[in-house]
N, C-alpha and C. Protein backbone atom coordinates (compact mmCIF):
# COMPACT_ATOMS: atom_id res chain seq x y z
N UNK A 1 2.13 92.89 -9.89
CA UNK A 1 3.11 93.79 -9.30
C UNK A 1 3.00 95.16 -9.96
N UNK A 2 2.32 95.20 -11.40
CA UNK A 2 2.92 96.54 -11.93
C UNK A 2 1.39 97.27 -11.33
N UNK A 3 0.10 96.78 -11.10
CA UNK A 3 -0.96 97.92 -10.41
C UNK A 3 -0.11 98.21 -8.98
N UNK A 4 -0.10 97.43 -8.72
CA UNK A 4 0.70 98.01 -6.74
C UNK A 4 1.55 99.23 -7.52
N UNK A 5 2.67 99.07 -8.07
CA UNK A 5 3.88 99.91 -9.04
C UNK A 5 2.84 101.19 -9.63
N UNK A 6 1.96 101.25 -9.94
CA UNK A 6 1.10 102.02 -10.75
C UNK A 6 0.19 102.67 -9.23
N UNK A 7 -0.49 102.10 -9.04
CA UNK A 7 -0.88 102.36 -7.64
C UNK A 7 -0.47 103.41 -6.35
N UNK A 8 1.22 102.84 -6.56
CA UNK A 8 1.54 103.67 -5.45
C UNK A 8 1.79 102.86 -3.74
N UNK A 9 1.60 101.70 -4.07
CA UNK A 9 1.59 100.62 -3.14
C UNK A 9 3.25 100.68 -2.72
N UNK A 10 4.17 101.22 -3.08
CA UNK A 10 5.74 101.00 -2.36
C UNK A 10 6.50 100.26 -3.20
N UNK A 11 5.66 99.66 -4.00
CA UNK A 11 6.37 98.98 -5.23
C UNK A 11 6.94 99.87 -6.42
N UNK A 12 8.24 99.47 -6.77
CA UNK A 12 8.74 100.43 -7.82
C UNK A 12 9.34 99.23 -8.92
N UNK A 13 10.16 99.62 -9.90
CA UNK A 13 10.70 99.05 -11.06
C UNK A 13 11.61 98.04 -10.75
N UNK A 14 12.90 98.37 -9.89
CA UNK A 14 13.52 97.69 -9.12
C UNK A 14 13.12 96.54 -8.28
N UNK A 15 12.06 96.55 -7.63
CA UNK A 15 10.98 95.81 -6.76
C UNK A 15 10.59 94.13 -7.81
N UNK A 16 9.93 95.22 -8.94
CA UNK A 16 9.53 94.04 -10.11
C UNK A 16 10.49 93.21 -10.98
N UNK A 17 11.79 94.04 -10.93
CA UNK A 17 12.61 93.68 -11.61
C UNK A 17 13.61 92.64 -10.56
N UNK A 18 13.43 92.51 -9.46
CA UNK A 18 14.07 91.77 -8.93
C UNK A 18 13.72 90.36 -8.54
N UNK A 19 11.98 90.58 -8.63
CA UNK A 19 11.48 89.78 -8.30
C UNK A 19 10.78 88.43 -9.30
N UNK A 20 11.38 89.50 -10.48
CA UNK A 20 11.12 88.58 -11.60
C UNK A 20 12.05 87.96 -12.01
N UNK A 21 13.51 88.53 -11.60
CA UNK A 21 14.88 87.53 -11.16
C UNK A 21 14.66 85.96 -10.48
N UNK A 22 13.89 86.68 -9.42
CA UNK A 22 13.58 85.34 -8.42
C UNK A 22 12.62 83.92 -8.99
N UNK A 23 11.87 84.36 -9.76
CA UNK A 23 10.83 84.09 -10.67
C UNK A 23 11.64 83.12 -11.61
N UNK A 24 12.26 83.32 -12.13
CA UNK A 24 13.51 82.78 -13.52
C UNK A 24 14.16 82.49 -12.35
N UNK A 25 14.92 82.36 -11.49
CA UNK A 25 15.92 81.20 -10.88
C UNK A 25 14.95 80.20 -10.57
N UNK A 26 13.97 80.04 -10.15
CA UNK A 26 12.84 79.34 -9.31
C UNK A 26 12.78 77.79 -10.73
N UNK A 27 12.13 79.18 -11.62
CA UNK A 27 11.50 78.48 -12.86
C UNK A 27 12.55 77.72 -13.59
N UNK A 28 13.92 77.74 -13.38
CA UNK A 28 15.09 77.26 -13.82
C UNK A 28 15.26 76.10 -12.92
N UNK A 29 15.62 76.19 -11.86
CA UNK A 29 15.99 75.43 -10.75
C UNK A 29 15.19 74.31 -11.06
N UNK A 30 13.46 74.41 -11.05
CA UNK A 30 12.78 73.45 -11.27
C UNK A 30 12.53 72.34 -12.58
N UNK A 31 12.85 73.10 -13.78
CA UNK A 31 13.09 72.45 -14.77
C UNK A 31 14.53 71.72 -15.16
N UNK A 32 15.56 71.98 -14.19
CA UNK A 32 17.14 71.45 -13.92
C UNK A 32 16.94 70.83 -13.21
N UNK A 33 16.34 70.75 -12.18
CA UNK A 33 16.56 69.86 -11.32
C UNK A 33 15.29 68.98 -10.56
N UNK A 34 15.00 67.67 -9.71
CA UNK A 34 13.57 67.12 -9.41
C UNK A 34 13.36 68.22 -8.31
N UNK A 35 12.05 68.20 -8.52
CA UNK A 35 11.44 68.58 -7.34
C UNK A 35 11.66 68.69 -6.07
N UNK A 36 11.96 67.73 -5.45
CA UNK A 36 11.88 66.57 -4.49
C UNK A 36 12.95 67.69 -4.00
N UNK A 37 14.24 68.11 -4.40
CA UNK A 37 15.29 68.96 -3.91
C UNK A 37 14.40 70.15 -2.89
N UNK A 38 13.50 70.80 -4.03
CA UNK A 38 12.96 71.88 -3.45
C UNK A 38 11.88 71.87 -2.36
N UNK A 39 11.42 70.54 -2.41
CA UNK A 39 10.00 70.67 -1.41
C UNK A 39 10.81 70.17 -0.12
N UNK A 40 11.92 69.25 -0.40
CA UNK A 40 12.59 69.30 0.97
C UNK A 40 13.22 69.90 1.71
N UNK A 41 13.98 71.04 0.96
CA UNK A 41 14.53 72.06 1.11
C UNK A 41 13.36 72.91 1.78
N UNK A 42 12.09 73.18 1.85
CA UNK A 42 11.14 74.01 1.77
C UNK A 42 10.72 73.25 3.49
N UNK A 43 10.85 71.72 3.42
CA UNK A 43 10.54 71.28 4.78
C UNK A 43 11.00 71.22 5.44
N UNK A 44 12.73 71.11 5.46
CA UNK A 44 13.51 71.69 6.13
C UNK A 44 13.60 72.55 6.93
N UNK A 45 13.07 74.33 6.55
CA UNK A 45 12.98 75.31 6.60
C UNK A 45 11.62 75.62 7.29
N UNK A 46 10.56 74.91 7.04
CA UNK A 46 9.27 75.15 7.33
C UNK A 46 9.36 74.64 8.88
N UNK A 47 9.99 73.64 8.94
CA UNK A 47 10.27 72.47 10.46
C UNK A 47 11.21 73.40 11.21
N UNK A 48 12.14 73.89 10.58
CA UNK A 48 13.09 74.57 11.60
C UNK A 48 13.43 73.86 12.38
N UNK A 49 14.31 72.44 11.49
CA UNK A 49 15.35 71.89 11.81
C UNK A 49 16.22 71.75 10.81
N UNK A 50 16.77 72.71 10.60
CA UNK A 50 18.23 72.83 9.60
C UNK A 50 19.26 73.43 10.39
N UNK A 51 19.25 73.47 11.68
CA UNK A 51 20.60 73.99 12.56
C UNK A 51 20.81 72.74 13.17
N UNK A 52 22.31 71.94 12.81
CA UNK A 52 22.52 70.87 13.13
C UNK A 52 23.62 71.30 14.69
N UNK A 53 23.78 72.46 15.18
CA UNK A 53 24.54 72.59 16.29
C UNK A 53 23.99 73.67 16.92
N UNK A 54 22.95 73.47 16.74
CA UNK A 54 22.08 74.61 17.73
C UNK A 54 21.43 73.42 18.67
N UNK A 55 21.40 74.58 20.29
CA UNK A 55 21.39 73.61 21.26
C UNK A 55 19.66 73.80 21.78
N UNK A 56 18.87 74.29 20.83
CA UNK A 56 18.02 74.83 21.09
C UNK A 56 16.67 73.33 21.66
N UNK A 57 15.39 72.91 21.61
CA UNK A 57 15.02 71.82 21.57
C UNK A 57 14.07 71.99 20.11
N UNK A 58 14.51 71.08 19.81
CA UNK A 58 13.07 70.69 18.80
C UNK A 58 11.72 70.85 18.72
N UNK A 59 11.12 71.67 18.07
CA UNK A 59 9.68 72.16 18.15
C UNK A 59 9.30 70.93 17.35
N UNK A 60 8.36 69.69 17.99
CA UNK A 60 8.05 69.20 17.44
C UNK A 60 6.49 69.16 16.69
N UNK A 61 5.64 70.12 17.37
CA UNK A 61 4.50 71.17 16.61
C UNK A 61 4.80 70.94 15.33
N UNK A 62 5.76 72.17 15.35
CA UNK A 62 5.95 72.90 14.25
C UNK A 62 6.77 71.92 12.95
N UNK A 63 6.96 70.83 13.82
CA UNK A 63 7.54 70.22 12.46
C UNK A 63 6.35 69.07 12.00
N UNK A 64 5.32 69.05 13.14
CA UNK A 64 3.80 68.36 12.39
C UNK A 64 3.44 68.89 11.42
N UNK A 65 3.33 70.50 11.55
CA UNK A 65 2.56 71.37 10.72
C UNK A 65 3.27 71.31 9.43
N UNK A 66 4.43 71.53 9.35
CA UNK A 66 5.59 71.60 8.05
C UNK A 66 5.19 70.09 7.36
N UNK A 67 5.12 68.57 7.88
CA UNK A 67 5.00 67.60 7.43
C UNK A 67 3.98 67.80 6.77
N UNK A 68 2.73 67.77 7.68
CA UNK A 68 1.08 67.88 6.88
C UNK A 68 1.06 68.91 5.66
N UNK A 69 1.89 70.37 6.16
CA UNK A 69 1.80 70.76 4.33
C UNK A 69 2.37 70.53 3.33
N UNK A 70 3.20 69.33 3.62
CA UNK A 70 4.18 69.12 2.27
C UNK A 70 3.04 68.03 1.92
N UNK A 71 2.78 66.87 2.54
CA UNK A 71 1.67 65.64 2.02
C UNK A 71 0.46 66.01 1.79
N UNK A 72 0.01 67.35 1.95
CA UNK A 72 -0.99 67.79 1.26
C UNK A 72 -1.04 68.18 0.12
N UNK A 73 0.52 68.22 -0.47
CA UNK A 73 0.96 68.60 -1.57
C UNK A 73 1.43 67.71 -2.49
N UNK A 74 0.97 66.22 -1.82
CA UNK A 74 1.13 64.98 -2.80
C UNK A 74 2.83 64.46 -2.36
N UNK A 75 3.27 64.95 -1.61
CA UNK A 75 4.65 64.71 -1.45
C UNK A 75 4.69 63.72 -0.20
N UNK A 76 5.56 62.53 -0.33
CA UNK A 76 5.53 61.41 0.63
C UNK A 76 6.57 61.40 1.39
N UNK A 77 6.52 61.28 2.95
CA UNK A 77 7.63 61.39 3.57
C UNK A 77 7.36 60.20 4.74
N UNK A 78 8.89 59.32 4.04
CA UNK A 78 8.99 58.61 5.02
C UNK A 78 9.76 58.66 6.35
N UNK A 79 9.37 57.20 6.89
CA UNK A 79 9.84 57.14 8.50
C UNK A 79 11.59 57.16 8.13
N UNK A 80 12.51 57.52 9.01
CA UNK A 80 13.98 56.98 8.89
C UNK A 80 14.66 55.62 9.16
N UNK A 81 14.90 55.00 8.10
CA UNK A 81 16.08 54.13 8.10
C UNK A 81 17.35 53.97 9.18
N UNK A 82 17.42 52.82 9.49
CA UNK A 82 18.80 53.18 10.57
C UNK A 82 19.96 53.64 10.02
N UNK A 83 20.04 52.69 8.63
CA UNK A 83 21.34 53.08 7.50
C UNK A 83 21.56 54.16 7.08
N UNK A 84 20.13 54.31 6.30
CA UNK A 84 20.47 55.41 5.06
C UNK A 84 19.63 56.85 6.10
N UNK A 85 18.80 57.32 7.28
CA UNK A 85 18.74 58.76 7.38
C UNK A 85 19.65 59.23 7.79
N UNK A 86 19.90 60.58 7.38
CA UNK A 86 20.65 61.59 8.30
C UNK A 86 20.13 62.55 9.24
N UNK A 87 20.58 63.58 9.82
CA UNK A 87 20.54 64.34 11.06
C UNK A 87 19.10 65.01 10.86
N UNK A 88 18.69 65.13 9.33
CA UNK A 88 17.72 66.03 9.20
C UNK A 88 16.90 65.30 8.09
N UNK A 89 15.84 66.17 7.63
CA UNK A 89 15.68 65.81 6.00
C UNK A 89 16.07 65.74 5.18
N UNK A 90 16.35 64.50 4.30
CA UNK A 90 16.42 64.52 2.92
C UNK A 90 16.01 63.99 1.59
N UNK A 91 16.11 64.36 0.95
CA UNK A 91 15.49 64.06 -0.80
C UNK A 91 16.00 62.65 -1.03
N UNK A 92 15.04 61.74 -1.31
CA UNK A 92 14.93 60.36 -1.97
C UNK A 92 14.71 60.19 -3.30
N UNK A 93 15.30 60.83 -4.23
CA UNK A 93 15.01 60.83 -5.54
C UNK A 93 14.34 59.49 -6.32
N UNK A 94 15.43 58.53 -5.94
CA UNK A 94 15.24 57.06 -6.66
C UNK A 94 13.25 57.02 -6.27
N UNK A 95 12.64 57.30 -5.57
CA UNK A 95 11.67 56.69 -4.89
C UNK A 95 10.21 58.03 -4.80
N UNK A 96 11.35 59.25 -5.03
CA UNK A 96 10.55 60.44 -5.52
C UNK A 96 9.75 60.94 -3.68
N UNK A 97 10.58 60.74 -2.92
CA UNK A 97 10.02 61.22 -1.37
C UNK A 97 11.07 61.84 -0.47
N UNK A 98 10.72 62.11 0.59
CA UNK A 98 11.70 62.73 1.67
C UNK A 98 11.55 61.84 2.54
N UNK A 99 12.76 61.43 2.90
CA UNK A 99 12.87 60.50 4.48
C UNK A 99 13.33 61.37 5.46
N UNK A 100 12.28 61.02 6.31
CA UNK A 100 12.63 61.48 8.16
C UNK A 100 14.07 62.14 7.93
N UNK A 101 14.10 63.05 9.44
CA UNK A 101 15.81 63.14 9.93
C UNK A 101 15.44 62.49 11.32
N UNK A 102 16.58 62.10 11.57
CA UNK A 102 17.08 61.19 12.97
C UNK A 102 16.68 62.02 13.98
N UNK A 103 16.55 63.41 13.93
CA UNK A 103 16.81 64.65 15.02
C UNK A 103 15.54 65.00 15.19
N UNK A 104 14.53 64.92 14.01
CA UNK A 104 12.91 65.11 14.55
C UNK A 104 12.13 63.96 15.43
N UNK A 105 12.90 62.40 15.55
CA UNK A 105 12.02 62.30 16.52
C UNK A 105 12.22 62.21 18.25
N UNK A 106 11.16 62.39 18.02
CA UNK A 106 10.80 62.54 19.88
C UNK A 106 11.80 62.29 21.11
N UNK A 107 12.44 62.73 21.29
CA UNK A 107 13.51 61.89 22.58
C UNK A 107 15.03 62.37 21.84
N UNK A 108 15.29 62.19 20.86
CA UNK A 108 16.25 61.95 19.65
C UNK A 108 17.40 63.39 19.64
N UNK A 109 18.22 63.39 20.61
CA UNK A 109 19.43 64.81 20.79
C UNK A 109 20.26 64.56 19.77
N UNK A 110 20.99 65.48 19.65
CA UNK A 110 21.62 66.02 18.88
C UNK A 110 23.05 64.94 19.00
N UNK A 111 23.48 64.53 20.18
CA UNK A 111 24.69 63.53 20.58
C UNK A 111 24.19 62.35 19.56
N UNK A 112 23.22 61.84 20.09
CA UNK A 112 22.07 60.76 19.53
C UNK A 112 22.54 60.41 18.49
N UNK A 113 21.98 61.28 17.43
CA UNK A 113 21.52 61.34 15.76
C UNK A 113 23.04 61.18 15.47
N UNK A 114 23.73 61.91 15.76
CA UNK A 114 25.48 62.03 15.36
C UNK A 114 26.21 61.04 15.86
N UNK A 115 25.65 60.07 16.38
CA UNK A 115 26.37 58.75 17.25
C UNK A 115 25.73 57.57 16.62
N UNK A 116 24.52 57.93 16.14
CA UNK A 116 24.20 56.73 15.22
C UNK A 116 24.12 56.69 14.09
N UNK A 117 24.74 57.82 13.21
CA UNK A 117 25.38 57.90 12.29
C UNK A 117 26.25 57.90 12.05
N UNK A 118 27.51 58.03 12.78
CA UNK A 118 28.84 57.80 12.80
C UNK A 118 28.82 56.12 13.48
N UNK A 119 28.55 55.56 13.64
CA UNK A 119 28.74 54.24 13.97
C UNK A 119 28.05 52.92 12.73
N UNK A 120 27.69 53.82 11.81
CA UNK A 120 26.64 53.24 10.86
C UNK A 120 27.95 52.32 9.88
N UNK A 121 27.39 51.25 8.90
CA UNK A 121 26.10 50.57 9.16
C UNK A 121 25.96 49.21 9.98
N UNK A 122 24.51 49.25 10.36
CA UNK A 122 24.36 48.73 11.14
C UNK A 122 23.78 46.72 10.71
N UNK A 123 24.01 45.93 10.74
CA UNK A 123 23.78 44.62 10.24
C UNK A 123 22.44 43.83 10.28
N UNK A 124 22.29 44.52 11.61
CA UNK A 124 20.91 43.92 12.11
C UNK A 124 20.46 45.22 13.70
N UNK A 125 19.45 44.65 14.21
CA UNK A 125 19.11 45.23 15.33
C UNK A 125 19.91 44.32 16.63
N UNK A 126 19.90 43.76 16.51
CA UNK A 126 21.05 42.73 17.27
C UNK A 126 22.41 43.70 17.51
N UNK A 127 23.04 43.79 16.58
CA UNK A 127 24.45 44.75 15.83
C UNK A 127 24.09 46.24 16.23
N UNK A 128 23.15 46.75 16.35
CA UNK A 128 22.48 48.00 16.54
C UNK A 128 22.72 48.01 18.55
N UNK A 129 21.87 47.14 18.78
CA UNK A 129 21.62 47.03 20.14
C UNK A 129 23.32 46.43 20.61
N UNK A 130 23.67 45.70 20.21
CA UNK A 130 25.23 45.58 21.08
C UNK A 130 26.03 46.94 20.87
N UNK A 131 25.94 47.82 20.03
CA UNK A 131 26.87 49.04 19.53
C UNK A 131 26.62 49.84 20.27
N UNK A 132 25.05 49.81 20.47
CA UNK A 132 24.88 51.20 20.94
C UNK A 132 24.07 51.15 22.18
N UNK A 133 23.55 50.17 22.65
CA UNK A 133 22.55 50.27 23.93
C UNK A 133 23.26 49.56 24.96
N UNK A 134 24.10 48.62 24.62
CA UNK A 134 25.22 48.28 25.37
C UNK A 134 26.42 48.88 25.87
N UNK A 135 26.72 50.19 25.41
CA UNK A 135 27.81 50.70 25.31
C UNK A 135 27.49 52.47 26.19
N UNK A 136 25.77 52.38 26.40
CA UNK A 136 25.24 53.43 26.94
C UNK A 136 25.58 54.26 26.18
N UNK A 137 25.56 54.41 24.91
CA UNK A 137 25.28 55.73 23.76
C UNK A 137 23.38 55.90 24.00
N UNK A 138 22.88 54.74 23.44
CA UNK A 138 21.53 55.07 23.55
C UNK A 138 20.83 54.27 24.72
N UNK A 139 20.06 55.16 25.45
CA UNK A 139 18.93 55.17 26.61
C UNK A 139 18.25 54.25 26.18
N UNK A 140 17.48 53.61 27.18
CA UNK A 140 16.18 52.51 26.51
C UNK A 140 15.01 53.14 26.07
N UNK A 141 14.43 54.55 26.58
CA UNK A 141 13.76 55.25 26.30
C UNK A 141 13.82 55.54 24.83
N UNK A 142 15.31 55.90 24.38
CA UNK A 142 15.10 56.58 23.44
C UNK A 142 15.42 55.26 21.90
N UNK A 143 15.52 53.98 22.59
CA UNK A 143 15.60 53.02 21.61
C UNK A 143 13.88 52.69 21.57
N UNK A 144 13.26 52.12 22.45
CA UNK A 144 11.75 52.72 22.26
C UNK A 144 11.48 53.94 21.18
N UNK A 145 11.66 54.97 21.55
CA UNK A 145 10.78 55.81 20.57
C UNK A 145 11.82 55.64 19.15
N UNK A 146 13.26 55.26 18.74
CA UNK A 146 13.56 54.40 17.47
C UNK A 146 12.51 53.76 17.02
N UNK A 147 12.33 52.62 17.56
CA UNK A 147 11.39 51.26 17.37
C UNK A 147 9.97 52.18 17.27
N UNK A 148 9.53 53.01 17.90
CA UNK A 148 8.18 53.32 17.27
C UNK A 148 8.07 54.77 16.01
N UNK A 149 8.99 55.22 15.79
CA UNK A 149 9.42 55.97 14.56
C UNK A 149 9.95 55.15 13.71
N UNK A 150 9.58 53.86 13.37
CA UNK A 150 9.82 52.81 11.96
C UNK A 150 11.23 53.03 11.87
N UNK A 151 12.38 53.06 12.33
CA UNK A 151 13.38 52.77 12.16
C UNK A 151 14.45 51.82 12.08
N UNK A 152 13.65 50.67 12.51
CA UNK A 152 14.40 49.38 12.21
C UNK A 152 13.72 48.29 11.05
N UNK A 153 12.86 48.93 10.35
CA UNK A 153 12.39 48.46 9.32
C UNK A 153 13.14 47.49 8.20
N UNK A 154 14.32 48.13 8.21
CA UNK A 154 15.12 47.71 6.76
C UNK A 154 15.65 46.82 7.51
N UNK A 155 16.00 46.54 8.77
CA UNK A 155 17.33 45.44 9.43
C UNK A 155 16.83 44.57 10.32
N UNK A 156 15.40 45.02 10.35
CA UNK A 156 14.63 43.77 11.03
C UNK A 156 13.38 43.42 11.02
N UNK A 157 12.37 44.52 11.15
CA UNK A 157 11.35 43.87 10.72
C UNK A 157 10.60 44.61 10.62
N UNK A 158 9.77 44.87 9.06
CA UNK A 158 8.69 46.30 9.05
C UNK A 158 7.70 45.96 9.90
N UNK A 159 7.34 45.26 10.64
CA UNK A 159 6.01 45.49 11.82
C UNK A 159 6.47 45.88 13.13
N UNK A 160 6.39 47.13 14.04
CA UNK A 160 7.06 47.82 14.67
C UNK A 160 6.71 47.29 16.07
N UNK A 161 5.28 46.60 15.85
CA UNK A 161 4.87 45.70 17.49
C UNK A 161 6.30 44.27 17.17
N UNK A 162 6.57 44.08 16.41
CA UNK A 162 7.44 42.71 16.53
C UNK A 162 8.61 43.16 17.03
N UNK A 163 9.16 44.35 16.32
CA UNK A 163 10.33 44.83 16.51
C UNK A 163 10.64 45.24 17.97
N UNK A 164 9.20 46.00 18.83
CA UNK A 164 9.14 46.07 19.94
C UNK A 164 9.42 44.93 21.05
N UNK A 165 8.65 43.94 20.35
CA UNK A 165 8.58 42.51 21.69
C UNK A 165 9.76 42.29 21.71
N UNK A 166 10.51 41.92 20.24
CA UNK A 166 11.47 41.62 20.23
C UNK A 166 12.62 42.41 21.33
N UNK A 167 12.84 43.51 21.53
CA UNK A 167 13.45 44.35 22.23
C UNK A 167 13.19 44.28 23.53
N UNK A 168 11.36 44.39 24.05
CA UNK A 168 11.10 43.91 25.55
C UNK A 168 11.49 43.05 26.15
N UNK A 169 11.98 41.77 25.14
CA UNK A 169 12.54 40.60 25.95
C UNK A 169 13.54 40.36 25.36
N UNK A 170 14.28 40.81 25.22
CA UNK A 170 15.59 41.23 24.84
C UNK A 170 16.12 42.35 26.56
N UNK A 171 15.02 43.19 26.95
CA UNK A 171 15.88 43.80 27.81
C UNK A 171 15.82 43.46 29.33
C-alpha cells in the first residue's frame, strides 16, 4: 500500500491506516474465534443467499460457484438435515463444516424452508410425510428433490435410492 501511497496511485495515509484497521479486526476475529464462522459467513455472501425475505429466486449458479470455492479451500459442506438445517448456511463447529440451507435447494421457497422448520422435529420420514405432505405444505415434487438433496439421512436412511423407493410406494 505505501508504493501505490508513494506512487501517487489515490492511495493516501488514511487509506493505509484504515485498512490496516481491517487487517487487525480480521487477524483478531480469527484467532478468537473458529474459522468455520468466517468461511461461512464468506459463503453465505458469495451464494447470495443471506436475504431470508427477499422474494427474489435463487441463483442456483451462483451458489455452485460459491460452494466449489469454499471446498477448494479444504472446507466441507454438507447436505441438510431435516432437524438440525436452517433457512440458509451454517457453521458446524463440533464437526468443523458448513451444512446446506433448506432455501438453496432446487424447488425449495421460501414458505417451504420456514414450514419445515417451524414444524421441526421431525421423528422419522413417516412423521415428516404425515406433517407435511399430507397436510399439502409440501408438493411431491419438492419432497423428491428433499430426498435427493440427502435430507432424510439422519431419520431414515443415508442411501437416498432407498429413501426414494421408499417414498415411490409410499405415494
Amino acid at each position: 500500500v505505501l508504493i501505490y501511497t508513494q506512487r501517487g496511485y489515490g492511495f493516501n495515509k488514511a487509506h493505509t491506516l484504515a485498512y490496516s484497521c481491517i487487517g487487525v479486526q480480521e487477524a483478531y476475529l480469527n484467532y478468537k474465534y473458529n474459522p468455520i464462522y468466517w468461511q461461512t459467513a464468506n459463503l453465505i455472501v458469495n451464494s447470495g443467499s443471506y436475504d431470508e425475505d427477499s422474494n427474489e429466486s435463487t441463483n442456483y449458479d451462483k451458489i455452485g460457484v460459491a460452494i466449489a470455492t469454499i471446498q477448494m479451500e479444504g472446507v466441507k459442506v454438507e447436505p441438510p438435515l431435516m432437524n438440525e438445517a436452517q433457512f440458509e448456511f451454517m457453521p458446524d463447529i463440533k464437526n468443523n463444516q458448513i451444512v446446506f440451507g433448506l432455501k438453496g435447494i432446487n424447488g425449495i421457497n421460501t414458505e417451504t424452508a420456514q414450514s419445515i422448520i417451524q414444524n421441526r422435529p421431525y421423528t422419522s420420514i413417516e412423521d415428516f410425510a404425515t406433517r407435511m405432505i399430507d397436510t399439502n405444505i409440501i408438493k411431491n415434487s419438492q419432497m423428491i428433490k428433499l430426498i435427493k438433496g440427502g435430507c432424510f439421512t439422519e431419520i431414515h436412511s443415508h442411501d437416498k435410492k432407498e429413501t426414494m423407493k421408499w417414498y415411490l410406494s409410499k405415494s
